[in-house]
C-alpha atoms as a PDB file:
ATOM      1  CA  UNK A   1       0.000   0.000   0.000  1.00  0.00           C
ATOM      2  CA  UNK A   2       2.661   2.172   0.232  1.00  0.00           C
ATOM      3  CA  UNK A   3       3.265   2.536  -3.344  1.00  0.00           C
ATOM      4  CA  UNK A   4      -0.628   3.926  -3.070  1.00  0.00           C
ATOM      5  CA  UNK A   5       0.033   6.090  -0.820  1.00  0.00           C
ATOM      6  CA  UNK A   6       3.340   7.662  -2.690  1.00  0.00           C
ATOM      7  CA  UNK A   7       0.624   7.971  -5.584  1.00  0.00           C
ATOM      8  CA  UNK A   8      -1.773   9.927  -3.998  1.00  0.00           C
ATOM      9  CA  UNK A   9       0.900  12.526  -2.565  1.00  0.00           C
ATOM     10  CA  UNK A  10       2.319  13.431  -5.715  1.00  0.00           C
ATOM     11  CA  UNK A  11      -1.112  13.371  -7.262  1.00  0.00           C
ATOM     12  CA  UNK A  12      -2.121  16.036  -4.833  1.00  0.00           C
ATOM     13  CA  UNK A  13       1.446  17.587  -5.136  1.00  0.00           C
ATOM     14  CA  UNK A  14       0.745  18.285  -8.769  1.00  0.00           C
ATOM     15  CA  UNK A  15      -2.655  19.532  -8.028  1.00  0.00           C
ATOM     16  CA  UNK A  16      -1.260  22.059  -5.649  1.00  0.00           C
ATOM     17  CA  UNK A  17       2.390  22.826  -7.295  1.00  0.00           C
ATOM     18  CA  UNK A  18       3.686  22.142  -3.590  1.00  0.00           C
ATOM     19  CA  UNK A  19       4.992  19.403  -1.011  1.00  0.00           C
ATOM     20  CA  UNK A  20       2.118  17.295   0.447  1.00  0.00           C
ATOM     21  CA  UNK A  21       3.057  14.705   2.448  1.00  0.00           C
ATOM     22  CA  UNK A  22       0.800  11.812   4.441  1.00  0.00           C
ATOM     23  CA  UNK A  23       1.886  10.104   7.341  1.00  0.00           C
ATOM     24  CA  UNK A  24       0.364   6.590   8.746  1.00  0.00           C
ATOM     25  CA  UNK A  25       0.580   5.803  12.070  1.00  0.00           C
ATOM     26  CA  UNK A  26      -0.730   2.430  13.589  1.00  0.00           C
ATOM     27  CA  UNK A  27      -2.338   2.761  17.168  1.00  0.00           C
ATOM     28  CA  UNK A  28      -2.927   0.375  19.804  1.00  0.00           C
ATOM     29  CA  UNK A  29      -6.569   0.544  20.685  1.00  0.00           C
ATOM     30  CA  UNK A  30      -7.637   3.126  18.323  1.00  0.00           C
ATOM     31  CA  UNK A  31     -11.023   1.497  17.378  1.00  0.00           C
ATOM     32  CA  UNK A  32     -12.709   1.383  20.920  1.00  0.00           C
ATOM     33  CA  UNK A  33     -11.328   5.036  21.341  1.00  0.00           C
ATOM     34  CA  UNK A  34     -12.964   6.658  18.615  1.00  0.00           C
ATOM     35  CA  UNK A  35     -15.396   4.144  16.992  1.00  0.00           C
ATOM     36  CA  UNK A  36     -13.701   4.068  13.626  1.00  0.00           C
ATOM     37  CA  UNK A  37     -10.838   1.365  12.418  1.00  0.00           C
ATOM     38  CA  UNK A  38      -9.222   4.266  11.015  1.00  0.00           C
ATOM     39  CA  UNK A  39      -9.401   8.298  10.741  1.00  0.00           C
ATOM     40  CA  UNK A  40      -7.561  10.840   8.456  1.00  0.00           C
ATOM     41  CA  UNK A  41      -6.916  14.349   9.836  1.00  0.00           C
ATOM     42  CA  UNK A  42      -6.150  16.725   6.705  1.00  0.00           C
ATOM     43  CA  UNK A  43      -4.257  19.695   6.752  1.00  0.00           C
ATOM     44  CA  UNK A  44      -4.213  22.129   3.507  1.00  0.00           C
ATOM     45  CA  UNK A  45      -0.580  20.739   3.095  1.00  0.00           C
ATOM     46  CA  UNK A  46      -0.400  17.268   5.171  1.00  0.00           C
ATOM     47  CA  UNK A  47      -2.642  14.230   6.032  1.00  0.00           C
ATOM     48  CA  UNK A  48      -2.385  11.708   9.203  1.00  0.00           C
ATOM     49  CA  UNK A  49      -4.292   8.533   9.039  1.00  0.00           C
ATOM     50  CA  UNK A  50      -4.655   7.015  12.114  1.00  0.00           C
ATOM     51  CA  UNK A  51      -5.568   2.669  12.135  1.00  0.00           C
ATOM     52  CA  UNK A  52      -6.488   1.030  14.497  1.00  0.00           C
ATOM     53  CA  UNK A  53      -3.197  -1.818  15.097  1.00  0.00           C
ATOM     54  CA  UNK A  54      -5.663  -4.819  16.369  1.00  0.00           C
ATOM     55  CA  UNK A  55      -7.635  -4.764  12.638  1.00  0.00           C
ATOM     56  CA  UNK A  56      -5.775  -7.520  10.422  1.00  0.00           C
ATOM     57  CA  UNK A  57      -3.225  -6.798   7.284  1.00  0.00           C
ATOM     58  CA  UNK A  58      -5.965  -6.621   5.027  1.00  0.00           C
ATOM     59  CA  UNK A  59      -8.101  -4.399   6.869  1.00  0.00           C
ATOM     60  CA  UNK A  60      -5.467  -2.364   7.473  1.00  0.00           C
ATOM     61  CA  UNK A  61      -4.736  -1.850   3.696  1.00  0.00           C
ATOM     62  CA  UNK A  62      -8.807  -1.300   3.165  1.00  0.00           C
ATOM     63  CA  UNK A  63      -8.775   1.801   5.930  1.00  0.00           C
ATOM     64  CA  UNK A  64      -5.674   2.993   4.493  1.00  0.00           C
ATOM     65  CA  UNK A  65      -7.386   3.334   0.954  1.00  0.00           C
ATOM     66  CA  UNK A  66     -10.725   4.705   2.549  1.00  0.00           C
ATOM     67  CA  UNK A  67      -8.820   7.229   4.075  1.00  0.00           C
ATOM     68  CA  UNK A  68      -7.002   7.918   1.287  1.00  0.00           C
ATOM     69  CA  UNK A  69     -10.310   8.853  -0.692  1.00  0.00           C
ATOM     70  CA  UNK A  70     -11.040  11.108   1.764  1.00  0.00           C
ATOM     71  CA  UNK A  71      -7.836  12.768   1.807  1.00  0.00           C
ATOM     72  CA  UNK A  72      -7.937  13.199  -2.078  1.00  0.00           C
ATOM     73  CA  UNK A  73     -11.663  14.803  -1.782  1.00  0.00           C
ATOM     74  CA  UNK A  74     -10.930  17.280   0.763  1.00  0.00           C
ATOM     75  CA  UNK A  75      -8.040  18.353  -1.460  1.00  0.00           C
ATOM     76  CA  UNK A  76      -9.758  18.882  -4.439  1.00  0.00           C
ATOM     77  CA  UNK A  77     -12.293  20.954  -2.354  1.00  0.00           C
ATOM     78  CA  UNK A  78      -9.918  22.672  -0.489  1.00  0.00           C
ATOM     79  CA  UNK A  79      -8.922  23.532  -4.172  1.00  0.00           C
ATOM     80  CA  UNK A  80     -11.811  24.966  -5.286  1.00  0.00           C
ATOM     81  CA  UNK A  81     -12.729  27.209  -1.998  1.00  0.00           C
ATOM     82  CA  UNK A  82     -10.319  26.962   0.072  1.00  0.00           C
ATOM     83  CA  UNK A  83     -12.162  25.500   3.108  1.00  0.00           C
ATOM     84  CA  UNK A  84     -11.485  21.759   4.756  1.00  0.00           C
ATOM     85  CA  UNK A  85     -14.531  20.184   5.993  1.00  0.00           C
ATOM     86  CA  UNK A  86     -14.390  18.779   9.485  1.00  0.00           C
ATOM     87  CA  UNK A  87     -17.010  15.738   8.900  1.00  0.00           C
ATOM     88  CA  UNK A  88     -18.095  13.578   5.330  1.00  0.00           C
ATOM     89  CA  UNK A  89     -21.797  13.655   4.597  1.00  0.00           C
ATOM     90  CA  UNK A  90     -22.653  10.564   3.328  1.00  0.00           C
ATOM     91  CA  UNK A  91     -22.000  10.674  -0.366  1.00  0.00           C
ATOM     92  CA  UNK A  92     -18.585  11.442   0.239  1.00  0.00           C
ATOM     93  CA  UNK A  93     -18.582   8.293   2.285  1.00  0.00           C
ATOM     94  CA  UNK A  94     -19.833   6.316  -0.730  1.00  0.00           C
ATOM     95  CA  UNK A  95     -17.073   7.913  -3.021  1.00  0.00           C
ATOM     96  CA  UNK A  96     -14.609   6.824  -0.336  1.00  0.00           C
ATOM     97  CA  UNK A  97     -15.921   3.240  -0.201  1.00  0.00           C
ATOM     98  CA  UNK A  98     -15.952   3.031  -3.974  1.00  0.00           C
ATOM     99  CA  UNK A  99     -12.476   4.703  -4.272  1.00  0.00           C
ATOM    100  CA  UNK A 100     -11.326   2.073  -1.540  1.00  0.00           C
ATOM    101  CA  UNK A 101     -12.499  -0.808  -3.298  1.00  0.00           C
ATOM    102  CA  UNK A 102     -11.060   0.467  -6.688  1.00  0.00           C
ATOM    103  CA  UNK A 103      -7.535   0.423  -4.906  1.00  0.00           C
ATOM    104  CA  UNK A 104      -7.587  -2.624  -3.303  1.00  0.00           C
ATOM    105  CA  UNK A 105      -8.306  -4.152  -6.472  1.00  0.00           C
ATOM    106  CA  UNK A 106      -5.897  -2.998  -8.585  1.00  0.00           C
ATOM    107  CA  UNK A 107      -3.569  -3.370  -5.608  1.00  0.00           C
ATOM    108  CA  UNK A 108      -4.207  -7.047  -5.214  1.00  0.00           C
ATOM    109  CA  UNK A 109      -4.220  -7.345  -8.622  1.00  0.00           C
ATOM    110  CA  UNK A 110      -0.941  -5.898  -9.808  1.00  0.00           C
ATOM    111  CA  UNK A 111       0.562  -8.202  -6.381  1.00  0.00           C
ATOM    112  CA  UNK A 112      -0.918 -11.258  -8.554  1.00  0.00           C
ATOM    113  CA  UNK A 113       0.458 -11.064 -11.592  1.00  0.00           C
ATOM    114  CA  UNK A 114       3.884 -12.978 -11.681  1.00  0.00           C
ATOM    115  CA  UNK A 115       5.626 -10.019 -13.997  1.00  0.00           C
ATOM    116  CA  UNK A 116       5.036  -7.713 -11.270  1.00  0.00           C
ATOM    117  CA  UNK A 117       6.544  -9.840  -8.624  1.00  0.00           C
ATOM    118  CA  UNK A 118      10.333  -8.611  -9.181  1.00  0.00           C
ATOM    119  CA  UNK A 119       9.192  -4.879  -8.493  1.00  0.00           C
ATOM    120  CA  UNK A 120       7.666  -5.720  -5.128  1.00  0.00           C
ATOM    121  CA  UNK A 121       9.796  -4.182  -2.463  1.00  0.00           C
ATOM    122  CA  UNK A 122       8.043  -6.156   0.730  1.00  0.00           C
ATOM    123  CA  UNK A 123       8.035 -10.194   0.463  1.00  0.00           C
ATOM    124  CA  UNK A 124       4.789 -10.493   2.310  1.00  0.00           C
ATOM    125  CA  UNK A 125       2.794  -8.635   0.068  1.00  0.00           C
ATOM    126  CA  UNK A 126       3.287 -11.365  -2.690  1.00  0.00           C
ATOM    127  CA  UNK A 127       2.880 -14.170  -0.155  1.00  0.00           C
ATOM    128  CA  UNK A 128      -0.336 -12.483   0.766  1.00  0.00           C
ATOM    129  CA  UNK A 129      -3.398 -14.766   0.338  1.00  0.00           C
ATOM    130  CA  UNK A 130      -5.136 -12.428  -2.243  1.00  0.00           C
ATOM    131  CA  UNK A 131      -1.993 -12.370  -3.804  1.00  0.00           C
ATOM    132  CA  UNK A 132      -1.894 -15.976  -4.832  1.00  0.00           C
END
């Protein structure tokens, strides 16, 4: 998911002709804290996601892309007026789960494919399960 992640920042870097940069930082307990496997906090030039460390590899990877819809949403609108929204409504929480499942996909499916299996920097993502 990294390579995902590298993706989206210079996505949004182009977009905004600066550095934007987006950290991910596993937490113990995070779930039961805030009700959510995962959160992103965006900042007009930065973006945390916070997951939740007790969710699995794979759901991991699926937060991870949610968030990462959200993050490139609030860019664009931060784009066009200059405001960051504090909450989703609900069809930006469809285009997140739709942008989530997009990545994943393509994600599990470039980790498939055998010609791709030399480029992978990380062993277990090609001895991941939906890998095989």
């Amino acid at each position: 998911m990294a390579h995902s992640v590298r993706a989206v920042e210079e996505h949004l870097a182009r977009l905004g002709r600066h550095l934007y940069a987006i950290r991910i930082r596993v937490r113990h307990n995070f779930a039961a804290k805030v009700r959510s496997p995962a959160q992103a906090h965006i900042f007009s030039n930065k973006a945390d996601i916070l997951v939740d460390a007790g969710l699995g590899k794979e759901c991991q990877r699926r937060a991870i892309a949610h968030e990462l819809g959200h993050i490139v949403i609030a860019f664009e609108e931060f784009q066009h007026n200059g405001k960051l929204k504090r909450r989703a409504d609900a069809f930006v929480e469809g285009a997140c789960l739709i942008f989530e499942e997009d990545l994943c996909t393509r994600h599990h499916k470039f980790n498939k494919a055998n010609e791709n299996r030399p480029q992978q920097l990380f062993s277990s993502l090609a001895d991941h399960p939906l890998a095989q």
